[in-house]
N, C-alpha and C. Protein backbone atom coordinates (compact mmCIF):
# COMPACT_ATOMS: atom_id res chain seq x y z
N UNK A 1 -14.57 20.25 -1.80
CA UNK A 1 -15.04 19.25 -2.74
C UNK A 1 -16.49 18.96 -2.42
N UNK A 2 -17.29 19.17 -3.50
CA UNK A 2 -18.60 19.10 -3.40
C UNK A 2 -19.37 17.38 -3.33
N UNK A 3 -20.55 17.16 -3.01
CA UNK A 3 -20.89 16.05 -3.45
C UNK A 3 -20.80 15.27 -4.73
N UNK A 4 -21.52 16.20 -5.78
CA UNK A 4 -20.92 15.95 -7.07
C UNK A 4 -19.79 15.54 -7.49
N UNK A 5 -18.58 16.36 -7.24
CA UNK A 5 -17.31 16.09 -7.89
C UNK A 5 -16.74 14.86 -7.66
N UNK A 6 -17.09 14.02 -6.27
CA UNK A 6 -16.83 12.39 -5.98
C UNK A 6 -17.81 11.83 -6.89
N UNK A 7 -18.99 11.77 -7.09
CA UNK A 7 -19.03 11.13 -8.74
C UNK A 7 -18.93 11.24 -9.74
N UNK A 8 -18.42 12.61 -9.99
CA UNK A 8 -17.94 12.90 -11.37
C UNK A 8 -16.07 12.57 -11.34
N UNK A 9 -15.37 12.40 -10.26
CA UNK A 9 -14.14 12.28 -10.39
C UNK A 9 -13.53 13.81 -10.33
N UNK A 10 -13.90 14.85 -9.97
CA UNK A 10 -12.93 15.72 -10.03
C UNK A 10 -11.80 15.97 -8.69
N UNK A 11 -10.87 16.36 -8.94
CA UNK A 11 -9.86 16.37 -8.24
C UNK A 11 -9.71 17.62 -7.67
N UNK A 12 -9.23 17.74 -6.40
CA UNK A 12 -8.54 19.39 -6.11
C UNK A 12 -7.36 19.63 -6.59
N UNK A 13 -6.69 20.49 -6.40
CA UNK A 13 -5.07 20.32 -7.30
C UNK A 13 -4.02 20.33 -5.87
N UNK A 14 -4.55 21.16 -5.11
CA UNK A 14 -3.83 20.77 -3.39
C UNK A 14 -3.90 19.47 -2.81
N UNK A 15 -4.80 18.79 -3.40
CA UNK A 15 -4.89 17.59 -2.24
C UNK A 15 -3.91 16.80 -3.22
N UNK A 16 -3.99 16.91 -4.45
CA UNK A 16 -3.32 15.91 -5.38
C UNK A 16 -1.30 16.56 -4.98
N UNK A 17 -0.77 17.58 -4.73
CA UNK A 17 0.30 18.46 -4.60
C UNK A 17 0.66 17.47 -3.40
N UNK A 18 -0.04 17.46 -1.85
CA UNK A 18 -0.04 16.78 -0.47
C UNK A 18 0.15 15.38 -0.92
N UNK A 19 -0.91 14.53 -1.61
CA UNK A 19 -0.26 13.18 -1.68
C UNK A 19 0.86 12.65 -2.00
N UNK A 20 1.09 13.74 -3.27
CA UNK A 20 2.48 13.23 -3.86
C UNK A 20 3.83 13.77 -3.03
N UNK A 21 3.73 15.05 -2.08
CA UNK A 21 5.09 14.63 -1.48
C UNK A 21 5.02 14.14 -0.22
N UNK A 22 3.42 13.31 0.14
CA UNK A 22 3.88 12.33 1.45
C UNK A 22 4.23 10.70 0.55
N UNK A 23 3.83 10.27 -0.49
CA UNK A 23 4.53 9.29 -1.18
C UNK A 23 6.12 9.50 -1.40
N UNK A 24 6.28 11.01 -1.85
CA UNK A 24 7.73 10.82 -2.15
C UNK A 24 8.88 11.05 -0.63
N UNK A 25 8.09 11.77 -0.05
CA UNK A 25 9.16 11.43 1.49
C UNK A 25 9.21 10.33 1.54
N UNK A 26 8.69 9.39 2.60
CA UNK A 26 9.18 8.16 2.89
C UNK A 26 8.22 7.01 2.66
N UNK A 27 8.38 6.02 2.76
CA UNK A 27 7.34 4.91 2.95
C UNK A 27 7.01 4.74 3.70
N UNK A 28 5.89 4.49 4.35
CA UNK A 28 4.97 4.25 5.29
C UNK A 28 4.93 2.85 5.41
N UNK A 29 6.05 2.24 6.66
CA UNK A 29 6.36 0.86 7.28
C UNK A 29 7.39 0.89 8.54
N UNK A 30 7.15 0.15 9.37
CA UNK A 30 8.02 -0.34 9.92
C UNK A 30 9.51 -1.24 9.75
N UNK A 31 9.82 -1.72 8.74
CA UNK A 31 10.46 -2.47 7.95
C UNK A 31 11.23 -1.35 6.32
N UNK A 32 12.26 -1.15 6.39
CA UNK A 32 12.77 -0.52 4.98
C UNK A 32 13.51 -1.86 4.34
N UNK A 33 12.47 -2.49 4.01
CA UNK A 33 12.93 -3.92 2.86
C UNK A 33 11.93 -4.11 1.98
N UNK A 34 12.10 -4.78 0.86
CA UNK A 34 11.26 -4.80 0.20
C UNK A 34 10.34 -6.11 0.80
N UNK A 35 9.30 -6.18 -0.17
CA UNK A 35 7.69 -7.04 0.19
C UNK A 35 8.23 -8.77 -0.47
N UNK A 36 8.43 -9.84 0.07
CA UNK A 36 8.53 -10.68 -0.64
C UNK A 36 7.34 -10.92 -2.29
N UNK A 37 6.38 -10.67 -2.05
CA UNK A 37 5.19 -10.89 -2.93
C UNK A 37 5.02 -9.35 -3.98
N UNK A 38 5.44 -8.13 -3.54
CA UNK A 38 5.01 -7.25 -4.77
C UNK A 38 6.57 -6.57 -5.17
N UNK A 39 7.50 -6.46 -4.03
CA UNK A 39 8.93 -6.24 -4.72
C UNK A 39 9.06 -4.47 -3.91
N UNK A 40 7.93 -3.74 -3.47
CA UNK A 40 8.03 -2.60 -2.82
C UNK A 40 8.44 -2.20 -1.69
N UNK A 41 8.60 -0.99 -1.50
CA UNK A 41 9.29 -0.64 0.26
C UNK A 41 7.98 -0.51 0.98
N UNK A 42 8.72 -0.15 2.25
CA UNK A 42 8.02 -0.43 3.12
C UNK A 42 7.18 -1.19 3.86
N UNK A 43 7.37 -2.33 4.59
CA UNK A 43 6.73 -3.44 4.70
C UNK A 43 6.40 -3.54 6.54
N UNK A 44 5.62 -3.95 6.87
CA UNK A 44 5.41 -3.78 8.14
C UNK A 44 5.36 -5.19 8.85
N UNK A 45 5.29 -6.28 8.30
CA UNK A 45 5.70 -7.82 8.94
C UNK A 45 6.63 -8.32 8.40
N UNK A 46 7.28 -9.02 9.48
CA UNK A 46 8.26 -9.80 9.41
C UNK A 46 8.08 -11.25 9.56
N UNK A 47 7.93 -12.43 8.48
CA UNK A 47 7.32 -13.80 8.45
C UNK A 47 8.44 -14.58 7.76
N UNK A 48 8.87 -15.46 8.85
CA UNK A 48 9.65 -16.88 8.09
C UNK A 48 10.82 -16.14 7.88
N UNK A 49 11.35 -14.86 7.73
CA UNK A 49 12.66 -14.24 7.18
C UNK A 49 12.46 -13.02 5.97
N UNK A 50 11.17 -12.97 5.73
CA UNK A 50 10.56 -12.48 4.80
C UNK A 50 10.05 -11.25 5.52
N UNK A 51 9.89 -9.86 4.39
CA UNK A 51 9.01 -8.97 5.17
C UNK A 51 8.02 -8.88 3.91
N UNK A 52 7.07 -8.54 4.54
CA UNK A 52 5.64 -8.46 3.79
C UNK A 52 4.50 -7.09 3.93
N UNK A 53 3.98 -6.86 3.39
CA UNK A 53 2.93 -5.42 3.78
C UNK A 53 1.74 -6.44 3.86
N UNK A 54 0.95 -5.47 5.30
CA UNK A 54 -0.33 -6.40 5.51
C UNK A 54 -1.09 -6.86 4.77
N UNK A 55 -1.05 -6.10 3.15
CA UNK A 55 -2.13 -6.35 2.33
C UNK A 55 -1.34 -7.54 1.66
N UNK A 56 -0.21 -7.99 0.93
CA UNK A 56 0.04 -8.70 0.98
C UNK A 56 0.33 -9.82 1.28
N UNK A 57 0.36 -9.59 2.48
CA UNK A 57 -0.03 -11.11 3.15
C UNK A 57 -1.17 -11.53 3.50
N UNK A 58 -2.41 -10.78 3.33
CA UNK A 58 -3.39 -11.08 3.25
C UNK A 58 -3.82 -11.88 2.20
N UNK A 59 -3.70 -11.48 1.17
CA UNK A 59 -3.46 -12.21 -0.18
C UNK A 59 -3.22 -13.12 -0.62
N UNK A 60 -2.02 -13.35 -0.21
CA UNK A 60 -1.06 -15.04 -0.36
C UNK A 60 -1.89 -15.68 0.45
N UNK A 61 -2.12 -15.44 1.74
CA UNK A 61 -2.94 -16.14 2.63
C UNK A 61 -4.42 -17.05 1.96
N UNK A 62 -5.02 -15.92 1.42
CA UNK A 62 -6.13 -16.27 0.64
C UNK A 62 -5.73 -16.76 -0.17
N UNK A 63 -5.02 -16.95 -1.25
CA UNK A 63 -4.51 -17.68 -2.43
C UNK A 63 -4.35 -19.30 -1.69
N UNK A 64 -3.72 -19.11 -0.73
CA UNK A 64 -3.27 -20.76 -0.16
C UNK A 64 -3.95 -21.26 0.40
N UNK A 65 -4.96 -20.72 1.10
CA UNK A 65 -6.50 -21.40 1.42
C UNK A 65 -7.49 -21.97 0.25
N UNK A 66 -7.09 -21.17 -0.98
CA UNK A 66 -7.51 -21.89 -2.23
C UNK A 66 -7.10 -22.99 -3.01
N UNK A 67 -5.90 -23.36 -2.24
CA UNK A 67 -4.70 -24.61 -3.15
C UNK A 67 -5.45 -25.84 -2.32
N UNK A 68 -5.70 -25.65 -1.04
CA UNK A 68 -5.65 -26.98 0.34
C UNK A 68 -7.32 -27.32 -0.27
């Protein structure tokens, strides 16, 4: 992949083949429950009884620093 093709958007067709069957093997977490906040697998914290993915709880976090 050339310089160009990252600003034009072009794709390889191998790298696009590799992503999709490490998405479709497994999820990438410590936790096989879903996310209280987006409803997806793989979640890697465990809070209050809840499991969450880091980015999501990053999120809520920031959201509730915006309520106080």
């Amino acid at each position: 992949m050339g310089l160009f093709d990252k600003l034009t958007g072009k794709k390889e067709e191998g790298a696009a083949e590799q992503k999709k069957e490490k998405a479709a093997a497994e999820p990438a977490g410590k936790y096989n429950e879903p996310c209280a906040l987006c409803g997806k697998l793989g979640t890697e914290k465990k809070w209050m009884g809840q499991y969450w993915h880091k980015k999501c709880m990053r999120g809520a976090r920031k959201a509730a620093k915006g309520m106080i």
